[in-house]
Protein backbone atom coordinates (compact mmCIF):
# COMPACT_ATOMS: atom_id res chain seq x y z
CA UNK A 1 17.26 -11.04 -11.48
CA UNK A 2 13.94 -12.75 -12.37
CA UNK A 3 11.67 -9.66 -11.95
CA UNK A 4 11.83 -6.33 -12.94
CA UNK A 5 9.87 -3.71 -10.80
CA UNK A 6 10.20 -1.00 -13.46
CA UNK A 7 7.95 -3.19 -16.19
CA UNK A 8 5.95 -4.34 -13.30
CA UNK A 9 4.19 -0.78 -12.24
CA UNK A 10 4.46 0.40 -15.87
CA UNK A 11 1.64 -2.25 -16.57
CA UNK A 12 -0.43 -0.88 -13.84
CA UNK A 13 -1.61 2.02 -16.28
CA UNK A 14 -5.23 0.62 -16.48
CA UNK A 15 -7.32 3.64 -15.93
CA UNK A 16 -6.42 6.86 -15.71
CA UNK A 17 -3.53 7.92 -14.01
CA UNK A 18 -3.90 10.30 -11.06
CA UNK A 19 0.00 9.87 -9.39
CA UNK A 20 2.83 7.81 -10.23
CA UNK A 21 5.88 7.66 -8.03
CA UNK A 22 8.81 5.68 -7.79
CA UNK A 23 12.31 6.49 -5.61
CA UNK A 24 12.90 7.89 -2.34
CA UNK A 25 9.76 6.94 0.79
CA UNK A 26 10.43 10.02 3.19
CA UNK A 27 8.26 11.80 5.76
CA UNK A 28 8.10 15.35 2.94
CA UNK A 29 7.15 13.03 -0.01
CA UNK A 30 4.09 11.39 1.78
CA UNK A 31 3.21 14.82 2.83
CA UNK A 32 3.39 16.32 -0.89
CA UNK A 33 1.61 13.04 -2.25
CA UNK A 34 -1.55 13.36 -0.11
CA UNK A 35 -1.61 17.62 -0.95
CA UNK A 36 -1.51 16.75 -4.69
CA UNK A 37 -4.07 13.61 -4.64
CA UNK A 38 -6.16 15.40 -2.48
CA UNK A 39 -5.77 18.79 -4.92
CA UNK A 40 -6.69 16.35 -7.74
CA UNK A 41 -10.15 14.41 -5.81
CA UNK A 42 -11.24 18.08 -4.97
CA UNK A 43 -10.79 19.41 -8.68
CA UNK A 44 -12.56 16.10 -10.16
CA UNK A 45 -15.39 16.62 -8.29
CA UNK A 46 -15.62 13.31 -6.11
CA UNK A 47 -18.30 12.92 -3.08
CA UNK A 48 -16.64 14.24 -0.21
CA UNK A 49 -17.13 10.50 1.17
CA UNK A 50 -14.98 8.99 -1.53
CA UNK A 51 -12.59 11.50 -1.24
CA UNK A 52 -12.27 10.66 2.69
CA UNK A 53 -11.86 7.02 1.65
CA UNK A 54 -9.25 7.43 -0.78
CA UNK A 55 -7.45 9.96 1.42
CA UNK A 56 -7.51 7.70 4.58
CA UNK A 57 -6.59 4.71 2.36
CA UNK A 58 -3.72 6.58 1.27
CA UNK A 59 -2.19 7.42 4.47
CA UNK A 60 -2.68 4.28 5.75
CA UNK A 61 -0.88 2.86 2.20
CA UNK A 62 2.13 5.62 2.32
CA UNK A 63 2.95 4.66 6.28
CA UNK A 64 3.09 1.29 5.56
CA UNK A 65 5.67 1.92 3.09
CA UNK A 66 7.51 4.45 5.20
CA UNK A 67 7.63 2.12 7.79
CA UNK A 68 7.73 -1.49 6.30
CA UNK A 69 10.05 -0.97 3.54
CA UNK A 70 12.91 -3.23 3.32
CA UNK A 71 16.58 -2.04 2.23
CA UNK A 72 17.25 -1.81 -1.42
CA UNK A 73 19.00 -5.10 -2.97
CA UNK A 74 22.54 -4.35 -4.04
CA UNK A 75 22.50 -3.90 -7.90
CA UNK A 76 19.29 -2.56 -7.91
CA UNK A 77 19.25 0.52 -10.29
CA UNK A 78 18.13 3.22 -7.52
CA UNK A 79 19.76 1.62 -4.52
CA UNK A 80 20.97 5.33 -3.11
CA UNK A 81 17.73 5.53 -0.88
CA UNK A 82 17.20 3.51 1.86
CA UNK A 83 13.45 3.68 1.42
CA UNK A 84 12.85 2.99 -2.14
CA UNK A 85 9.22 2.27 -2.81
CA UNK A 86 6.43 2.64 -5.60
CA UNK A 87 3.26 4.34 -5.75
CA UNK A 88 0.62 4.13 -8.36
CA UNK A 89 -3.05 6.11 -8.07
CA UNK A 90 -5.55 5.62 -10.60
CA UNK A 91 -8.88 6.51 -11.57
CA UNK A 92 -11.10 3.29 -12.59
CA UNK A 93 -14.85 3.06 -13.24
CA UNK A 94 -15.68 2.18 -9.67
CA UNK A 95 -13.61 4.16 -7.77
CA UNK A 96 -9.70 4.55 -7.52
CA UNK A 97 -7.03 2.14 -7.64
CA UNK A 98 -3.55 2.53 -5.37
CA UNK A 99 -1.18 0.16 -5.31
CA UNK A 100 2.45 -0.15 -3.79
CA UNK A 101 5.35 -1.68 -3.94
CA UNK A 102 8.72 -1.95 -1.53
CA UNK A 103 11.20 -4.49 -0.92
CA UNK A 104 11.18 -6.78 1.61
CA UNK A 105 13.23 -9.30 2.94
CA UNK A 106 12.39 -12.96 1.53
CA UNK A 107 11.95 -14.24 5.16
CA UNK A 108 8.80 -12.04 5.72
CA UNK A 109 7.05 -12.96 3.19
CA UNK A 110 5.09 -15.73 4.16
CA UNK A 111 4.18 -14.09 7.58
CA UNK A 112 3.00 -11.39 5.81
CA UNK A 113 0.87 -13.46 3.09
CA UNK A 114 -0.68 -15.15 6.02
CA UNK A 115 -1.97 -11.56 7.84
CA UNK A 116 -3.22 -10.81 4.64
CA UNK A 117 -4.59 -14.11 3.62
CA UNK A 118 -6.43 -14.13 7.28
CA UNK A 119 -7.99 -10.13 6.14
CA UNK A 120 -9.06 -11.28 3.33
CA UNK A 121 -10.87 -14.33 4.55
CA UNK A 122 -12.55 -12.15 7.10
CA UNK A 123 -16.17 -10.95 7.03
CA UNK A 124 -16.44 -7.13 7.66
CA UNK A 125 -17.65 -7.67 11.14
CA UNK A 126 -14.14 -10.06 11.76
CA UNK A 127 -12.43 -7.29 10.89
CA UNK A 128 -13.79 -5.14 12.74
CA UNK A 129 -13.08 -6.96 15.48
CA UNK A 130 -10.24 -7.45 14.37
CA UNK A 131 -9.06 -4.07 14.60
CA UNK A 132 -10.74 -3.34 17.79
CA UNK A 133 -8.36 -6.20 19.16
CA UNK A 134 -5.43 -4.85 17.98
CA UNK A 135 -6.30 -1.41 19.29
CA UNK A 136 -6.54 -2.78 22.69
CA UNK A 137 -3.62 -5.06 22.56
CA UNK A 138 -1.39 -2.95 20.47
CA UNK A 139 2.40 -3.63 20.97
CA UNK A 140 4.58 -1.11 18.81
CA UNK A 141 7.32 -3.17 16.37
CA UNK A 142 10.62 -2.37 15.76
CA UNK A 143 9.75 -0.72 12.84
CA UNK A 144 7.14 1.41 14.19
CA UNK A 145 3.70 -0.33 13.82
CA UNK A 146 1.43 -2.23 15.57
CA UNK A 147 0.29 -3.76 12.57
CA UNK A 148 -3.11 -2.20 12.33
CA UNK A 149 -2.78 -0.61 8.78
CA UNK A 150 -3.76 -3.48 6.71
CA UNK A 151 -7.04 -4.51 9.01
CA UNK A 152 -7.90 -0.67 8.15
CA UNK A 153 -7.16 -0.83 5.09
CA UNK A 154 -9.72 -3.19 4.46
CA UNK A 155 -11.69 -2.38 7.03
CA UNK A 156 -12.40 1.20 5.44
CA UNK A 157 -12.70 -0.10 1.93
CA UNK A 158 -14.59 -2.97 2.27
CA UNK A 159 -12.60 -4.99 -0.20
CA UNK A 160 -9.73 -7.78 -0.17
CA UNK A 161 -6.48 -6.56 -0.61
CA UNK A 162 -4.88 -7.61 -3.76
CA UNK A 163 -1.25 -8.32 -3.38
CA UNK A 164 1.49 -10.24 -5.30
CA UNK A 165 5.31 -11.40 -3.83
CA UNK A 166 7.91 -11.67 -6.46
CA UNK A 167 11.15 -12.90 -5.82
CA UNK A 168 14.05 -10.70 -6.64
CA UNK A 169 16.95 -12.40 -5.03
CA UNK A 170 17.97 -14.43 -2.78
CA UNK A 171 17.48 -12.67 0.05
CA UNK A 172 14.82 -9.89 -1.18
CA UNK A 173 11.09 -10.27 -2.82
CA UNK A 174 9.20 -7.14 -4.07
CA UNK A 175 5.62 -6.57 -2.49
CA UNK A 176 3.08 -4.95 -4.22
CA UNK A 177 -0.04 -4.09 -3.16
CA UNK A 178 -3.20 -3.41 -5.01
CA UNK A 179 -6.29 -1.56 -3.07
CA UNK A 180 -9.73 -1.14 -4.79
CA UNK A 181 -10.83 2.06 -2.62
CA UNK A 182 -14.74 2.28 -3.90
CA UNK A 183 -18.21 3.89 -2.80
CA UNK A 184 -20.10 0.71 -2.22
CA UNK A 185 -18.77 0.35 1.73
């Protein structure tokens, strides 16, 4: 095994930790995760706006991994879910940081790293237009999506989407990814 998830999110602790989750990616989870980070905006004070950002972004970020995450690699130290994912929220000085992280199979990786690649080389209007398209021309995957969720993503926060692929067998990579969710858009 040439990467370890564990040490991997445990170095995501820049800034101050609002939620940090690791195991099990089910329908009550993502509804207790967005009660307690919205609990925790509301009790810090944020703008109302911010707090709609960071709210939206994390829906957006929690179906993704409910619906894109890939089965757990055999050997894998928590392999009795089926939908074993990560989920880190922090506080930074511009905003709030939330990344995840899910298996995938190492086949869908580079399709994947080009749809992002392609967002991030957008201009905010591209993407908007973008996600117009898709709206419009939206055919439902296997797994559920149409593959909107990303073009929101950056289409609400107005920033690239960070992201890294790291190999874990054979057959499996680990995706995480990092989203900036700020008040400049």
């Amino acid at each position: 095994m040439s990467f370890n998830v564990e040490s991997y999110f445990s170095d995501l602790s820049g800034g101050n930790p609002i939620l940090y989750y690791k195991g099990s990616i089910d329908s009550d989870l993502i509804n207790r995760v967005l009660d307690t980070v919205e609990e925790k905006l509301i009790s810090s004070n944020e703008s109302p706006r911010l707090r709609k950002r960071v709210y939206n972004v994390l829906v957006e970020s929690l179906q993704n991994l409910y619906h894109h995450v890939g089965e757990v690699p055999v050997g894998f130290e928590e392999n009795t879910s089926g939908k074993f994912g990560f989920l880190a929220i922090n506080k930074v000085a511009d905003g709030y940081r939330i990344c995840t992280g899910n298996f995938i199979r190492a086949d869908e990786t580079e399709e994947l790293e080009n749809r992002i690649t392609r967002i991030n080389n957008s201009t905010h209007d591209e993407i908007t237009e973008l996600y117009k398209f898709i709206l419009n021309h939206q055919r439902i995957s296997i797994k559920g999506g149409g593959g909107l969720g990303l073009v929101d993503i950056a289409r609400k926060t107005g920033n690239k989407l960070g992201y890294v692929f790291r190999s874990y067998d054979a057959d499996t990579s680990f995706f995480c990814l990092d989203i900036l969710v700020n008040g400049t858009r």
